[in-house]
PDB file of N, CA and C in Angstrom:
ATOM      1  N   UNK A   1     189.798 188.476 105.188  1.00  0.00           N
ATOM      2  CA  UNK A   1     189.212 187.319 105.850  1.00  0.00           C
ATOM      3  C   UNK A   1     189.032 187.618 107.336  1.00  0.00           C
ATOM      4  N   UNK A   2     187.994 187.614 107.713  1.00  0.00           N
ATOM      5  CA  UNK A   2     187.594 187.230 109.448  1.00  0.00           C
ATOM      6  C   UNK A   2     188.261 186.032 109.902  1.00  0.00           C
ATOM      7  N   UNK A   3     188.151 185.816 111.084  1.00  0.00           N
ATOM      8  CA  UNK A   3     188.323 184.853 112.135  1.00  0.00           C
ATOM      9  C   UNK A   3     187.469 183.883 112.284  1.00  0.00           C
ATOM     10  N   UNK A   4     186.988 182.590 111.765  1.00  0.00           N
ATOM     11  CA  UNK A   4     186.196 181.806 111.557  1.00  0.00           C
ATOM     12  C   UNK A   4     186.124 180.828 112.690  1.00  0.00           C
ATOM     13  N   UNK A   5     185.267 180.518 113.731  1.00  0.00           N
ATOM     14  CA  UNK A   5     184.791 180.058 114.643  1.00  0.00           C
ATOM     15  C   UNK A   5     185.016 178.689 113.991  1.00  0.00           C
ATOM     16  N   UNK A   6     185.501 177.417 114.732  1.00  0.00           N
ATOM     17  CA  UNK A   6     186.604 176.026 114.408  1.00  0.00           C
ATOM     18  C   UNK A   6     185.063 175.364 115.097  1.00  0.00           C
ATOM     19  N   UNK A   7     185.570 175.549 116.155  1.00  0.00           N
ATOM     20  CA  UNK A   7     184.947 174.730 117.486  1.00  0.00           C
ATOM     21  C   UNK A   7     184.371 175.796 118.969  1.00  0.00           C
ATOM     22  N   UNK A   8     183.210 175.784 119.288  1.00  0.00           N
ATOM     23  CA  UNK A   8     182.443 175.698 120.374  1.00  0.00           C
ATOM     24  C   UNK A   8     181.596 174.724 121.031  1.00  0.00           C
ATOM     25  N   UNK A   9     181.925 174.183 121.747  1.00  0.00           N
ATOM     26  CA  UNK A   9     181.248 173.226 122.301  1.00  0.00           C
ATOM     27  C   UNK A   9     181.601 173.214 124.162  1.00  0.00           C
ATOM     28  N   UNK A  10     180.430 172.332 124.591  1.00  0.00           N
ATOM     29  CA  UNK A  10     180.656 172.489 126.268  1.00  0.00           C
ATOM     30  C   UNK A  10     179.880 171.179 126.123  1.00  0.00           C
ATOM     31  N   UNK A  11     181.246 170.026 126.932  1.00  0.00           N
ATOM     32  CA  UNK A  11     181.405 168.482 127.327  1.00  0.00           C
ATOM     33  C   UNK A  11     180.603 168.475 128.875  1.00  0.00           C
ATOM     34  N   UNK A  12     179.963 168.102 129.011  1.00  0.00           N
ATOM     35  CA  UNK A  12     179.734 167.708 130.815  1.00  0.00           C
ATOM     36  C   UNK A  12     180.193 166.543 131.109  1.00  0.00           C
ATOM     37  N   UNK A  13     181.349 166.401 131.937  1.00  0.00           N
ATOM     38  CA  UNK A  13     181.080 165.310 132.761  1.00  0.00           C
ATOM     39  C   UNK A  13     180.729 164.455 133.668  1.00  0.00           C
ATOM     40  N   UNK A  14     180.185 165.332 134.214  1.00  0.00           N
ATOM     41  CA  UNK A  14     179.448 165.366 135.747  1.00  0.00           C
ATOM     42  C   UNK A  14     178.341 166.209 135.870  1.00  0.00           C
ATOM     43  N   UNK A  15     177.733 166.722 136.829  1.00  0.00           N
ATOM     44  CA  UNK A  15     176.473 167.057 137.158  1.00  0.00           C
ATOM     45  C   UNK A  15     177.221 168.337 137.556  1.00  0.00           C
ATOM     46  N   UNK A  16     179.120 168.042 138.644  1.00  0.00           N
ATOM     47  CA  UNK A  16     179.415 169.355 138.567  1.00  0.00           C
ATOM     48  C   UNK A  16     180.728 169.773 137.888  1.00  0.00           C
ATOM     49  N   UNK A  17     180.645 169.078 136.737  1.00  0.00           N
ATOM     50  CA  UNK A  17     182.139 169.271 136.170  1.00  0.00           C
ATOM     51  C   UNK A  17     181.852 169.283 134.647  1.00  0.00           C
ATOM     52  N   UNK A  18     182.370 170.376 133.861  1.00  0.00           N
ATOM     53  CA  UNK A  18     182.157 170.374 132.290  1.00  0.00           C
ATOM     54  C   UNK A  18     183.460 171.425 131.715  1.00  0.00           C
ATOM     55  N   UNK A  19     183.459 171.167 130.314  1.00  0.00           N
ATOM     56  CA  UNK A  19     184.685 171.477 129.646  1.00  0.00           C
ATOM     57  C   UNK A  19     184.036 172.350 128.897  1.00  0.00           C
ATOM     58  N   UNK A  20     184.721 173.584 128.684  1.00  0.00           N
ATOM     59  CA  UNK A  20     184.335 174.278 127.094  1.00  0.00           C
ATOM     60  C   UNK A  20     185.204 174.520 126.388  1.00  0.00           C
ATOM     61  N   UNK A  21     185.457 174.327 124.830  1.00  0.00           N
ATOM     62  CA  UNK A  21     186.710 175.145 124.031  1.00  0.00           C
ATOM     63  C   UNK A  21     186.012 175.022 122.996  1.00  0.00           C
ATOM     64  N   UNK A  22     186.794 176.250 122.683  1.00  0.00           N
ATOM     65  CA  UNK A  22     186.484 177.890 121.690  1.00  0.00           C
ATOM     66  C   UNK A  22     187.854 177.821 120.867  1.00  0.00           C
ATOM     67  N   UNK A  23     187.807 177.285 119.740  1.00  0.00           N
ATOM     68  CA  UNK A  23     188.828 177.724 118.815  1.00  0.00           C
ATOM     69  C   UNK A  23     188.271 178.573 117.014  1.00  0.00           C
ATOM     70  N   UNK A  24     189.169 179.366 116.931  1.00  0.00           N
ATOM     71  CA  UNK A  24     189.007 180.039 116.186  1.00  0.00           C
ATOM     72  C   UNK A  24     190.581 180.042 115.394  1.00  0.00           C
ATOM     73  N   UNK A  25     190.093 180.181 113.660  1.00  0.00           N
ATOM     74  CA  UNK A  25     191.020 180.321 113.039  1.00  0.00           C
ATOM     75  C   UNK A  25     191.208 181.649 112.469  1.00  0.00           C
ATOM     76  N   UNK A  26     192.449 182.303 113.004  1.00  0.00           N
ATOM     77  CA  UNK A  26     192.310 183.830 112.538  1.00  0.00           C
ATOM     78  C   UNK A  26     193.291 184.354 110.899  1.00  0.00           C
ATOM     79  N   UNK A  27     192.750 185.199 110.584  1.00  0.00           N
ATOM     80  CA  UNK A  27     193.824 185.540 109.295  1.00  0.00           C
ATOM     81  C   UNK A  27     194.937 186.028 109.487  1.00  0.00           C
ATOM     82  N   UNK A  28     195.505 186.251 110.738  1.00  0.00           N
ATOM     83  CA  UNK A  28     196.798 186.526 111.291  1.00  0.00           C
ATOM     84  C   UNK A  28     197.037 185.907 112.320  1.00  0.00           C
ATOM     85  N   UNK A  29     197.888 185.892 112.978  1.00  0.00           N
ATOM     86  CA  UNK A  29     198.710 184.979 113.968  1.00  0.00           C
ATOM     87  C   UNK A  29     198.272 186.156 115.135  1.00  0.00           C
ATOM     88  N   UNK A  30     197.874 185.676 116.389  1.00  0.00           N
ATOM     89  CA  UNK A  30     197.617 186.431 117.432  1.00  0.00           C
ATOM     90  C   UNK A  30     199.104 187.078 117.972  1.00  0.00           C
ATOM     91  N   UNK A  31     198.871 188.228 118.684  1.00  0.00           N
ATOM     92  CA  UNK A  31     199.837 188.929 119.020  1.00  0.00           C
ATOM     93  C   UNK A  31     200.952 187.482 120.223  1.00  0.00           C
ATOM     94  N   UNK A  32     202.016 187.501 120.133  1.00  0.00           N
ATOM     95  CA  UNK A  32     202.706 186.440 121.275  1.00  0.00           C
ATOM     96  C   UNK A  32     202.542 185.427 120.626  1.00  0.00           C
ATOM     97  N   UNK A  33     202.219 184.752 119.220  1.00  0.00           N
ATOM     98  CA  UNK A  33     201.898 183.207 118.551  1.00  0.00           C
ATOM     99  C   UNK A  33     202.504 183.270 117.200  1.00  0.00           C
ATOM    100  N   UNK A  34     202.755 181.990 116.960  1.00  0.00           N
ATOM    101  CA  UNK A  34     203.395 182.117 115.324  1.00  0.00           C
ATOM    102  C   UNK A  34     202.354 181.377 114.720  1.00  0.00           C
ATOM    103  N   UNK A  35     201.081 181.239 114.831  1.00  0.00           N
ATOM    104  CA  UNK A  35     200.381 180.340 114.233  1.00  0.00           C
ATOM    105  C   UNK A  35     199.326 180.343 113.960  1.00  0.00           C
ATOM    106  N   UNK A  36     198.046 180.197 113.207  1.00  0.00           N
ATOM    107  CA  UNK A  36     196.688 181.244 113.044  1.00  0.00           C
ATOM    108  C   UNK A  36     195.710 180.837 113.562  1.00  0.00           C
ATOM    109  N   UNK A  37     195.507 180.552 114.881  1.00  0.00           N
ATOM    110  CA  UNK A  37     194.514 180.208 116.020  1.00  0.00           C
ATOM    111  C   UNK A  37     194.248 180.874 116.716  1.00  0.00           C
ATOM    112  N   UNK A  38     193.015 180.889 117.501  1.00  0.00           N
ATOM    113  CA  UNK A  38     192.948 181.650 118.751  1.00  0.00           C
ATOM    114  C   UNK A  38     191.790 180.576 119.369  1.00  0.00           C
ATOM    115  N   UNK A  39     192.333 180.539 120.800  1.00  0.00           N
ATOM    116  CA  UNK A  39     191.991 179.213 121.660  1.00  0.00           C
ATOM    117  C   UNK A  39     191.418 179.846 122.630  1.00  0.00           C
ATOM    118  N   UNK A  40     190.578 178.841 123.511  1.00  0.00           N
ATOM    119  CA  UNK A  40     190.640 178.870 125.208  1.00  0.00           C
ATOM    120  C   UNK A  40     189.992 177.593 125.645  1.00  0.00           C
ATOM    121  N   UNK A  41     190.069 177.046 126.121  1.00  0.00           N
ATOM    122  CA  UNK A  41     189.819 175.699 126.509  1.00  0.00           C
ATOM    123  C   UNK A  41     190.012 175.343 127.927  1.00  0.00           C
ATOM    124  N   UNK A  42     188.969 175.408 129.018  1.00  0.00           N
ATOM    125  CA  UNK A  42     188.603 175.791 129.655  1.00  0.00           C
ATOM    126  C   UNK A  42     187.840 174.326 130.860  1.00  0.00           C
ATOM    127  N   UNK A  43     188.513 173.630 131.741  1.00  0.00           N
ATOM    128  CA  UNK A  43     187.606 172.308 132.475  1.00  0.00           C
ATOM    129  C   UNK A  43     187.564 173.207 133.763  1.00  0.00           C
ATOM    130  N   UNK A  44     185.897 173.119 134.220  1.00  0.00           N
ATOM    131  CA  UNK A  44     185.280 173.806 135.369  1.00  0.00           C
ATOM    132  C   UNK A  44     184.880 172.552 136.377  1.00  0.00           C
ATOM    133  N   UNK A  45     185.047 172.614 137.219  1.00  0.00           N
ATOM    134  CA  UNK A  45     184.671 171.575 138.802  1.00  0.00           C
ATOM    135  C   UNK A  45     184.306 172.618 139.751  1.00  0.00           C
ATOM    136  N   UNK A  46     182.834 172.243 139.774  1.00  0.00           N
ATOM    137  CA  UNK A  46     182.348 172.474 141.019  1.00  0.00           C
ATOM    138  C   UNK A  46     182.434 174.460 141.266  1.00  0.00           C
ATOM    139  N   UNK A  47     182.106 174.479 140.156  1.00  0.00           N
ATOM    140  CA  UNK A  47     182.164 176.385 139.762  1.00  0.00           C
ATOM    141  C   UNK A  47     183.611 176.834 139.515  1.00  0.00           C
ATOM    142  N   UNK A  48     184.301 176.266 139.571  1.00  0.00           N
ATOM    143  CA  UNK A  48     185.927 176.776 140.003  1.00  0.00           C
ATOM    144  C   UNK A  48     186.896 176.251 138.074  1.00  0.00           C
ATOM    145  N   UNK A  49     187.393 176.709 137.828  1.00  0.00           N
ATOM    146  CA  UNK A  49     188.187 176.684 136.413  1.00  0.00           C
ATOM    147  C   UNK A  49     189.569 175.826 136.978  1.00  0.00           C
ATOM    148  N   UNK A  50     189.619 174.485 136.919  1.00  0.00           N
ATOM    149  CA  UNK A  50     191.104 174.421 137.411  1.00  0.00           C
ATOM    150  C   UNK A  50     191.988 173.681 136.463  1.00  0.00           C
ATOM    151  N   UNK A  51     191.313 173.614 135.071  1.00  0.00           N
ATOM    152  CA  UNK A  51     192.270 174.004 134.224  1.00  0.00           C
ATOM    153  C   UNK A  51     192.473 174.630 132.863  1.00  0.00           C
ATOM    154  N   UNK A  52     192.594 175.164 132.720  1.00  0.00           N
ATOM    155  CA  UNK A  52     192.879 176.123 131.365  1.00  0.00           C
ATOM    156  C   UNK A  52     193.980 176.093 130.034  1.00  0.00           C
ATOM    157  N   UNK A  53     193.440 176.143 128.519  1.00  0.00           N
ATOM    158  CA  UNK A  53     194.781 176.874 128.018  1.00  0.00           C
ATOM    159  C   UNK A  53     194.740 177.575 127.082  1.00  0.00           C
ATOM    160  N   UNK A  54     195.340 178.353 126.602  1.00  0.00           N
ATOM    161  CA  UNK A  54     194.315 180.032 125.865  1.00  0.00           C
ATOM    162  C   UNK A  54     196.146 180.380 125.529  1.00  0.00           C
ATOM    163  N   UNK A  55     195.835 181.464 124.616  1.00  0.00           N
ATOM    164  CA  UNK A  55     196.590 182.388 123.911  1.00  0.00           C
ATOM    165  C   UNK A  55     195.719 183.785 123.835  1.00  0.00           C
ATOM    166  N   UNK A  56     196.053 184.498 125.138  1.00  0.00           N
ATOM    167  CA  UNK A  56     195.398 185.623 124.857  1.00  0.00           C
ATOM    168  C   UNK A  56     196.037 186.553 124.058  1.00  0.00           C
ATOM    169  N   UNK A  57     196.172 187.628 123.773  1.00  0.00           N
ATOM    170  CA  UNK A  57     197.130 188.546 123.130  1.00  0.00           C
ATOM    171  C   UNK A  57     198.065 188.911 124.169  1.00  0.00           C
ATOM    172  N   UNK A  58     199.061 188.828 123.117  1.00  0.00           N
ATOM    173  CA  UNK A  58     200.409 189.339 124.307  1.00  0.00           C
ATOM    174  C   UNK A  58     200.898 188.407 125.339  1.00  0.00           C
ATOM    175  N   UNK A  59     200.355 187.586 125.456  1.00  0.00           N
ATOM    176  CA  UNK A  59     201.046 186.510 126.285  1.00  0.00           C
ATOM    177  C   UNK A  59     201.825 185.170 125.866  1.00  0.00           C
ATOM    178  N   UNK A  60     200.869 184.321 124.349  1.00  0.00           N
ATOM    179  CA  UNK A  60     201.253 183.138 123.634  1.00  0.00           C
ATOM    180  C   UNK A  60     200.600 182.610 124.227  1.00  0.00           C
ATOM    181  N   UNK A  61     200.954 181.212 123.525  1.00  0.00           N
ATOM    182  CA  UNK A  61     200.521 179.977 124.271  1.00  0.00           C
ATOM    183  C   UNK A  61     200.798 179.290 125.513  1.00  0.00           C
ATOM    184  N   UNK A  62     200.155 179.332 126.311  1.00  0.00           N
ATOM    185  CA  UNK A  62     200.064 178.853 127.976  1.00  0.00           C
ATOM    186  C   UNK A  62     199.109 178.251 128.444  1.00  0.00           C
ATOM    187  N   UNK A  63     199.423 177.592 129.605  1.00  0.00           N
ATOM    188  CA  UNK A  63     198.149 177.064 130.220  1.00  0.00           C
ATOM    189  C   UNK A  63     198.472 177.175 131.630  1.00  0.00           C
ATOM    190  N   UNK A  64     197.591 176.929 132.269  1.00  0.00           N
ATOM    191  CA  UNK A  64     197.115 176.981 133.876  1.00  0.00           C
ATOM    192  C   UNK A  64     196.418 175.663 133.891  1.00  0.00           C
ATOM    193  N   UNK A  65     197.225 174.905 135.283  1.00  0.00           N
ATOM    194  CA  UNK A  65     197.161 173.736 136.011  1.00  0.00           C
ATOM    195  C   UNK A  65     197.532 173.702 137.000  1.00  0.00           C
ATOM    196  N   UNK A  66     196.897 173.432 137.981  1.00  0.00           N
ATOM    197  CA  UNK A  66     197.251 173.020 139.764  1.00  0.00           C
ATOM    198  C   UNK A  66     197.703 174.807 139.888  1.00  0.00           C
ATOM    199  N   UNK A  67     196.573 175.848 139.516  1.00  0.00           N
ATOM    200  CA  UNK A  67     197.437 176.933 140.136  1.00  0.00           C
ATOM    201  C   UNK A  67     198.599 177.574 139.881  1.00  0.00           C
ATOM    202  N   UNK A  68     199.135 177.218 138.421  1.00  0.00           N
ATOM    203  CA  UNK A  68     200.291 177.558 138.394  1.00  0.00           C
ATOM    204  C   UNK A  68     200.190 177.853 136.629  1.00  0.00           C
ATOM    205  N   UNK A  69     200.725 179.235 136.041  1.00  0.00           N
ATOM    206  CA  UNK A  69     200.162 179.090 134.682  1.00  0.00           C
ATOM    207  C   UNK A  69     202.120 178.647 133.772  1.00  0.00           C
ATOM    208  N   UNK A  70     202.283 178.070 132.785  1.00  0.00           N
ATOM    209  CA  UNK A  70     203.286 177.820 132.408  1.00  0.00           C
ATOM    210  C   UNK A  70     203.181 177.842 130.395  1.00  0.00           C
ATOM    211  N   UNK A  71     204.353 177.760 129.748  1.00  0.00           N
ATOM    212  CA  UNK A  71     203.645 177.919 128.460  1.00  0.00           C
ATOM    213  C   UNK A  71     203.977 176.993 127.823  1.00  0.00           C
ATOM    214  N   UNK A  72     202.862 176.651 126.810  1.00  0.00           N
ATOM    215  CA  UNK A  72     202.320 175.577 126.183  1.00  0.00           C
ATOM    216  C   UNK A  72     202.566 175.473 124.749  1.00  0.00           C
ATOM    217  N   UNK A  73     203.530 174.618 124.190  1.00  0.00           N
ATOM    218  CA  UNK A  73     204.198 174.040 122.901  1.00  0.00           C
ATOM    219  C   UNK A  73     202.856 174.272 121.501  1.00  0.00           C
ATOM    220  N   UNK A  74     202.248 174.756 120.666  1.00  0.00           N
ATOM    221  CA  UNK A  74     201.419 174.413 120.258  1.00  0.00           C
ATOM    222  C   UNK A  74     201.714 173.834 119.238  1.00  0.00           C
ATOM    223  N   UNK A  75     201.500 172.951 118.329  1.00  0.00           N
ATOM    224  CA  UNK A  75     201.638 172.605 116.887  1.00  0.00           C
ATOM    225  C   UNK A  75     199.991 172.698 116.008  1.00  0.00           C
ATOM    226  N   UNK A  76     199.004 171.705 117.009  1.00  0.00           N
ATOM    227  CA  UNK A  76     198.156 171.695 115.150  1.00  0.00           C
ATOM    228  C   UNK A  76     196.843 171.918 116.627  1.00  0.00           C
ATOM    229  N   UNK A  77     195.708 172.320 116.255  1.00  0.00           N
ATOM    230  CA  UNK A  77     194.566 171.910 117.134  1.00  0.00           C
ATOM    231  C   UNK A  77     194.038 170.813 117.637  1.00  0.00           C
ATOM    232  N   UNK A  78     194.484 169.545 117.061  1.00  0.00           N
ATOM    233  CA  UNK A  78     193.443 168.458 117.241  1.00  0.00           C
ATOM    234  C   UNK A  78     195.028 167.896 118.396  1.00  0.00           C
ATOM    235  N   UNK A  79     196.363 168.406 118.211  1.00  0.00           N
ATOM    236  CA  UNK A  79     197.175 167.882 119.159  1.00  0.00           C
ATOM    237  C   UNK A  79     196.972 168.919 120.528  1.00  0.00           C
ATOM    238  N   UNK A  80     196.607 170.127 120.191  1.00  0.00           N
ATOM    239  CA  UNK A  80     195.772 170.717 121.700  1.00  0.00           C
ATOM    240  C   UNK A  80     194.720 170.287 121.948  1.00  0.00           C
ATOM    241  N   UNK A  81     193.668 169.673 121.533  1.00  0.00           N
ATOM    242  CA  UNK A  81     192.404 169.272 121.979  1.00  0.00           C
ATOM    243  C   UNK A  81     193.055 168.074 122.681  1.00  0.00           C
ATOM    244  N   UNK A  82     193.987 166.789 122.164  1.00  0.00           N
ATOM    245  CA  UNK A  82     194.499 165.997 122.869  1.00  0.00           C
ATOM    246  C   UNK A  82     195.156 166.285 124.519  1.00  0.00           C
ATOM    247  N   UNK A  83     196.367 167.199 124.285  1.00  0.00           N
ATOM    248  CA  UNK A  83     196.921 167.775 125.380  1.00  0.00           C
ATOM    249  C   UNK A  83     195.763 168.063 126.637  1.00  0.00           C
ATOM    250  N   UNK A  84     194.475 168.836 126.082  1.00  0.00           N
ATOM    251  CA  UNK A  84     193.929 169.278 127.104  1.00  0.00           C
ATOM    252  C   UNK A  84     193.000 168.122 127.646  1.00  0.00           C
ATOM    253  N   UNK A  85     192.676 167.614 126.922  1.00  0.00           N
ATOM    254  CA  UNK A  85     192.089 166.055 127.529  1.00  0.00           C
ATOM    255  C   UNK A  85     193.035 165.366 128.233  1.00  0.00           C
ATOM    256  N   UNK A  86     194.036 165.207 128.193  1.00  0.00           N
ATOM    257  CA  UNK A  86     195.491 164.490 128.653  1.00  0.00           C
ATOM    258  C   UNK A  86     195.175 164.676 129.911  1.00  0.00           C
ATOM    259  N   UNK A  87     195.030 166.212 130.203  1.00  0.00           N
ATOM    260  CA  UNK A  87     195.203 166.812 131.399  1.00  0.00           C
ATOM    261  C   UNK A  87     194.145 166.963 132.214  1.00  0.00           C
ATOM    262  N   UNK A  88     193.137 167.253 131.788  1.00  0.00           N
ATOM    263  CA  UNK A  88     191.542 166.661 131.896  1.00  0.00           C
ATOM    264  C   UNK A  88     191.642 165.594 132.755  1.00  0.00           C
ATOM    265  N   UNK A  89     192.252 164.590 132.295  1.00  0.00           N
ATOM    266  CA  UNK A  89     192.327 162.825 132.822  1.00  0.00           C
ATOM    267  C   UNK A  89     193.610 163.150 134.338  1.00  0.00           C
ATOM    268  N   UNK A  90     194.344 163.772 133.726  1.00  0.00           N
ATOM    269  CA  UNK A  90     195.463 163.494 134.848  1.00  0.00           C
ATOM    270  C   UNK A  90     194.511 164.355 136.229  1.00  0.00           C
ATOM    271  N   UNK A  91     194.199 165.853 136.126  1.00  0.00           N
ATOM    272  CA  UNK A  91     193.474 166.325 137.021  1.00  0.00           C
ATOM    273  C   UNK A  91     192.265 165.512 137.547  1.00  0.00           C
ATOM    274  N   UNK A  92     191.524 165.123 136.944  1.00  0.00           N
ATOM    275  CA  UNK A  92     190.697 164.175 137.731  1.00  0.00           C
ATOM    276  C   UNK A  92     190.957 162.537 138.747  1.00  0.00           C
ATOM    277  N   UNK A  93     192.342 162.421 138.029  1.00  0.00           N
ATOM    278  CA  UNK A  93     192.877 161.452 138.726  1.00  0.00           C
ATOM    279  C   UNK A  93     193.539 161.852 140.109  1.00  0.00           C
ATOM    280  N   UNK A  94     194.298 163.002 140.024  1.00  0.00           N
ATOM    281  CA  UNK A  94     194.966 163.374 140.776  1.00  0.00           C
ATOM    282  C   UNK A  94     193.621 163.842 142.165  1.00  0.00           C
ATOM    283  N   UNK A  95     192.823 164.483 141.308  1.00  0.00           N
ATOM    284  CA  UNK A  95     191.460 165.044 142.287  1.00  0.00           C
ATOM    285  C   UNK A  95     190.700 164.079 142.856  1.00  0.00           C
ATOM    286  N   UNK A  96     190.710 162.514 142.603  1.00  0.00           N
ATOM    287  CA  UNK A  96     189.646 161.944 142.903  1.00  0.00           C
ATOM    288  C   UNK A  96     189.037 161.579 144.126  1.00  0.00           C
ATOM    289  N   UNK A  97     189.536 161.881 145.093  1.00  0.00           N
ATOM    290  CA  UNK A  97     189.323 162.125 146.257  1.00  0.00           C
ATOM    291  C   UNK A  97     188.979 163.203 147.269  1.00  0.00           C
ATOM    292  N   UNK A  98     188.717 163.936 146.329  1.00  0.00           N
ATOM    293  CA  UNK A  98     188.647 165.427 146.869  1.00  0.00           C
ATOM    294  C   UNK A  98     186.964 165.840 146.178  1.00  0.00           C
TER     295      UNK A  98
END
């Protein structure tokens, strides 16, 4: 079995702000993961990525927020698609003045 493409899609919310995530279900568990996904999920402002959360190989599950990368609990996809919207909302709140 290949790695079967879940989800691609790119959200705009703004004129300069949009989201993309890329999940994929793989036939093995990525190197650093116990679980058969492979992610990246990705909110861009104003050209700049400021927040992220991905399982690259060799690292696990993590994310990057405010500059700082830390690692990230995973259980099912649709509770990471939540998480990253969570954070989505909190960063724009926190940003809204800027």
């Amino acid at each position: 079995m290949q790695a079967v493409q879940l989800v691609r899609t790119r959200i705009a919310f703004s004129a300069s702000a949009f989201a993309e995530l890329v999940l994929w279900q793989t036939p093995k568990p990525v190197a650093g993961a116990a679980h058969y996904f492979k992610y990246r999920l990705a909110y861009v402002v104003n050209g700049v990525c400021v927040l992220r959360y991905d399982n690259e190989v060799g690292k696990g599950d993590h994310r990057h927020y405010d500059g700082k990368e830390s690692a990230y609990k995973f259980s099912t996809p649709e509770q990471l698609i939540a998480d990253f919207q969570r954070d989505i909302a909190r960063w724009n709140h926190e940003n809204r003045n800027s």
